[in-house]
C-alpha atoms as a PDB file:
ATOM      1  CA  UNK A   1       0.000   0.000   0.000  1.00  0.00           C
ATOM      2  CA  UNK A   2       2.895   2.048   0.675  1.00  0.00           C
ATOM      3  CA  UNK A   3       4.257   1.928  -2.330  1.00  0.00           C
ATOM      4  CA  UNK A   4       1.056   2.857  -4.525  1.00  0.00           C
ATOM      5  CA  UNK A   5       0.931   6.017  -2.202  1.00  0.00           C
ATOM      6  CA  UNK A   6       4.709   6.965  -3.328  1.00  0.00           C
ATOM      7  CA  UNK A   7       3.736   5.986  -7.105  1.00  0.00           C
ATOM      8  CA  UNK A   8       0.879   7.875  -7.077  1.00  0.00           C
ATOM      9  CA  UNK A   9       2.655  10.761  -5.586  1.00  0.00           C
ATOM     10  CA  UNK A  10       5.854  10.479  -7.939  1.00  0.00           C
ATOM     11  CA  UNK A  11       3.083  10.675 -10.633  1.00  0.00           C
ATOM     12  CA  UNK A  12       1.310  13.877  -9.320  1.00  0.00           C
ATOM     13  CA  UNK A  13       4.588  15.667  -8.867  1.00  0.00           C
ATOM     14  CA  UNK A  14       5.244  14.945 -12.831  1.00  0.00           C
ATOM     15  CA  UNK A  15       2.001  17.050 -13.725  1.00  0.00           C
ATOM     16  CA  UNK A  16       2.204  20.857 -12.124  1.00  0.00           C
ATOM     17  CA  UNK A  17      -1.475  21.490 -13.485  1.00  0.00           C
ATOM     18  CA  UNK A  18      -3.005  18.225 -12.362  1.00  0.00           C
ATOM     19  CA  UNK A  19      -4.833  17.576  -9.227  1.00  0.00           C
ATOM     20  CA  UNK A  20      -5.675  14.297  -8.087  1.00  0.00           C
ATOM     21  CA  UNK A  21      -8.420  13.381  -5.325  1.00  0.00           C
ATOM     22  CA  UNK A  22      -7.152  10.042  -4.669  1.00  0.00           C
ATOM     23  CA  UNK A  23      -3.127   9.452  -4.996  1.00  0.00           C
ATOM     24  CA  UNK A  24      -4.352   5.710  -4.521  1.00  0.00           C
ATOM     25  CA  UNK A  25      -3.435   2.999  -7.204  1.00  0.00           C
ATOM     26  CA  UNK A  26      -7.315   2.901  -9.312  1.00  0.00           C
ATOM     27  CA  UNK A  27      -6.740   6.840  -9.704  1.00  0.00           C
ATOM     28  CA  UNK A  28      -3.709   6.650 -10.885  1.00  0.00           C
ATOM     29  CA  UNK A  29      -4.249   3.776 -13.940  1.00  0.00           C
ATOM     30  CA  UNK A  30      -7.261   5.968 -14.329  1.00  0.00           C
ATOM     31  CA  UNK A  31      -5.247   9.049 -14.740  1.00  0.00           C
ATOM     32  CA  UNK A  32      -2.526   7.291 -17.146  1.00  0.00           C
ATOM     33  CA  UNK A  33      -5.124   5.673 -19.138  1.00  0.00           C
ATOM     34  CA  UNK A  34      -7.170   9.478 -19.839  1.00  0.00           C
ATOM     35  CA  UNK A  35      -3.393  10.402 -20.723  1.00  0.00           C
ATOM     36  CA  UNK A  36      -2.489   7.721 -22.561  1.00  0.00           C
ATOM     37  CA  UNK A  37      -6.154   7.628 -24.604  1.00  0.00           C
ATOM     38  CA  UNK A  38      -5.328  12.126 -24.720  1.00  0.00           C
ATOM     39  CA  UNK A  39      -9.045  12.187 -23.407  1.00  0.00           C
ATOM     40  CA  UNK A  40      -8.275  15.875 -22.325  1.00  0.00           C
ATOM     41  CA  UNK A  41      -7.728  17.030 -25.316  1.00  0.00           C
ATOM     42  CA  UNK A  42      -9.997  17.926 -28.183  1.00  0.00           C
ATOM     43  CA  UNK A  43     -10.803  15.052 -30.245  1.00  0.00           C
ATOM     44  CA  UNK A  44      -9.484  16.480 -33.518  1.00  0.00           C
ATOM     45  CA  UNK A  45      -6.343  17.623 -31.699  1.00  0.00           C
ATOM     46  CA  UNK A  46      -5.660  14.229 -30.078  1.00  0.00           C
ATOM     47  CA  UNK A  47      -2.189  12.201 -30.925  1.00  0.00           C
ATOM     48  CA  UNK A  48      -2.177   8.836 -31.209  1.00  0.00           C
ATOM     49  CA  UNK A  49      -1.227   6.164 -28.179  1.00  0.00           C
ATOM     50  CA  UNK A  50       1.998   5.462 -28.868  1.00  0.00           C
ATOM     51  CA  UNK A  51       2.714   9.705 -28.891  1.00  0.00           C
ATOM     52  CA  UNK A  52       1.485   9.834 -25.703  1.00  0.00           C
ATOM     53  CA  UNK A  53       3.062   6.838 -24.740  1.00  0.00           C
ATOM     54  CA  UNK A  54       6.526   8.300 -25.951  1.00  0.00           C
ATOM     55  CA  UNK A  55       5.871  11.914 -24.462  1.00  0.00           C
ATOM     56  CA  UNK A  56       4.966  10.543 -20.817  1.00  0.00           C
ATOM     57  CA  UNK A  57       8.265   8.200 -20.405  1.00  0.00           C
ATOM     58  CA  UNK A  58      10.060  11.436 -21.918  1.00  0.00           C
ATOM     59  CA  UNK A  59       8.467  12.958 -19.138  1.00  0.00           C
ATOM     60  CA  UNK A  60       9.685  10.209 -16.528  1.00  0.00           C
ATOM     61  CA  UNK A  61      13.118   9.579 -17.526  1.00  0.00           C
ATOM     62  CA  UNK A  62      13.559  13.088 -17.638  1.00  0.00           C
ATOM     63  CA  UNK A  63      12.306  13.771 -14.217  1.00  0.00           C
ATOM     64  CA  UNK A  64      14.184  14.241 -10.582  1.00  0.00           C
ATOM     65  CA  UNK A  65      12.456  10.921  -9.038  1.00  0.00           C
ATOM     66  CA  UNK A  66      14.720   8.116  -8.149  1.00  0.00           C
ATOM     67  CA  UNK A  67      15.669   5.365 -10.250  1.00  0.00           C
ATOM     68  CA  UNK A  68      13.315   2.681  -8.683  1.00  0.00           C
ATOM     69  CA  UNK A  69      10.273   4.940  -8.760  1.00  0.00           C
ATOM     70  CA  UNK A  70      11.125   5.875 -12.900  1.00  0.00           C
ATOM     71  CA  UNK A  71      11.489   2.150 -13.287  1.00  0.00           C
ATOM     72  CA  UNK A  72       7.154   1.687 -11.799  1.00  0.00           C
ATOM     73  CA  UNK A  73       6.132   4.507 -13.492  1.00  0.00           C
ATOM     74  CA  UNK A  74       7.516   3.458 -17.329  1.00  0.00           C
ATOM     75  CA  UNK A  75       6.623  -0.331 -16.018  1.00  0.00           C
ATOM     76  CA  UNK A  76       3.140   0.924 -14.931  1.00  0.00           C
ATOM     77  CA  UNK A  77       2.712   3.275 -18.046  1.00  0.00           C
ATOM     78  CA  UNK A  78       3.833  -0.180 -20.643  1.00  0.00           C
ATOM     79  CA  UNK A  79       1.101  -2.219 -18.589  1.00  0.00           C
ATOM     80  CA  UNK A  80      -1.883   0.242 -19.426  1.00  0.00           C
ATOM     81  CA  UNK A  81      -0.548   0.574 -23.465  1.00  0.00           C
ATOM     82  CA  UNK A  82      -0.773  -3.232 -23.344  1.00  0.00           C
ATOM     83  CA  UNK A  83      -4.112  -3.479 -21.488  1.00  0.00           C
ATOM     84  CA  UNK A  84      -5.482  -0.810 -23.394  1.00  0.00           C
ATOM     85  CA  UNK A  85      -4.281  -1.851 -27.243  1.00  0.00           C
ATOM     86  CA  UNK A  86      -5.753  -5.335 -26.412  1.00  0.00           C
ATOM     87  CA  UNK A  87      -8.805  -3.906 -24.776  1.00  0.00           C
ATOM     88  CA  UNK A  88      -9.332  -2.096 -28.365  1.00  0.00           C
ATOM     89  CA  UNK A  89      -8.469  -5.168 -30.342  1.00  0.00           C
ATOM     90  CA  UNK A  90      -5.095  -3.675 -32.015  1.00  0.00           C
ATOM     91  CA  UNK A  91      -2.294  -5.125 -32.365  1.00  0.00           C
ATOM     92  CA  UNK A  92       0.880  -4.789 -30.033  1.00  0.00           C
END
């Protein structure tokens, strides 16, 4: 449990603009899937998956957090692409 609380917080501290009610480990796949899916953005203006995909570990490996916590985040991030390509029936 501990360790959803820090991922959910090393996640939060990625997004200055972003609040999150819950930093608990269902709000955060929520929040990387609306990310991931760029379901805050204006449908014509959306980029595809892997974009996203790309752009948040850019965003992780690029960030202050430790080593360990970059490694769950990009882990956590490549476990929603899968769930959510196979979800929508495309390929990997």
């Amino acid at each position: 449990m501990d360790n959803d609380i820090e991922i959910g917080k090393a996640y939060a501290s990625l997004w200055n603009s972003r609040s999150f009610s819950n930093e608990d480990e269902e709000a955060i796949t929520e929040a990387i899937d609306l990310e991931l899916l760029d379901k805050r953005t204006h449908p014509r203006l959306r980029k595809s998956m892997l974009e996203k995909y790309y752009a948040a570990i850019q965003r992780i490996v690029n960030s202050q957090l430790e080593p360990a916590v970059k490694y769950q985040l990009v882990k956590l991030h490549t476990e929603r692409v899968q769930y959510l390509k196979e979800e929508r029936g495309e390929q990997l």
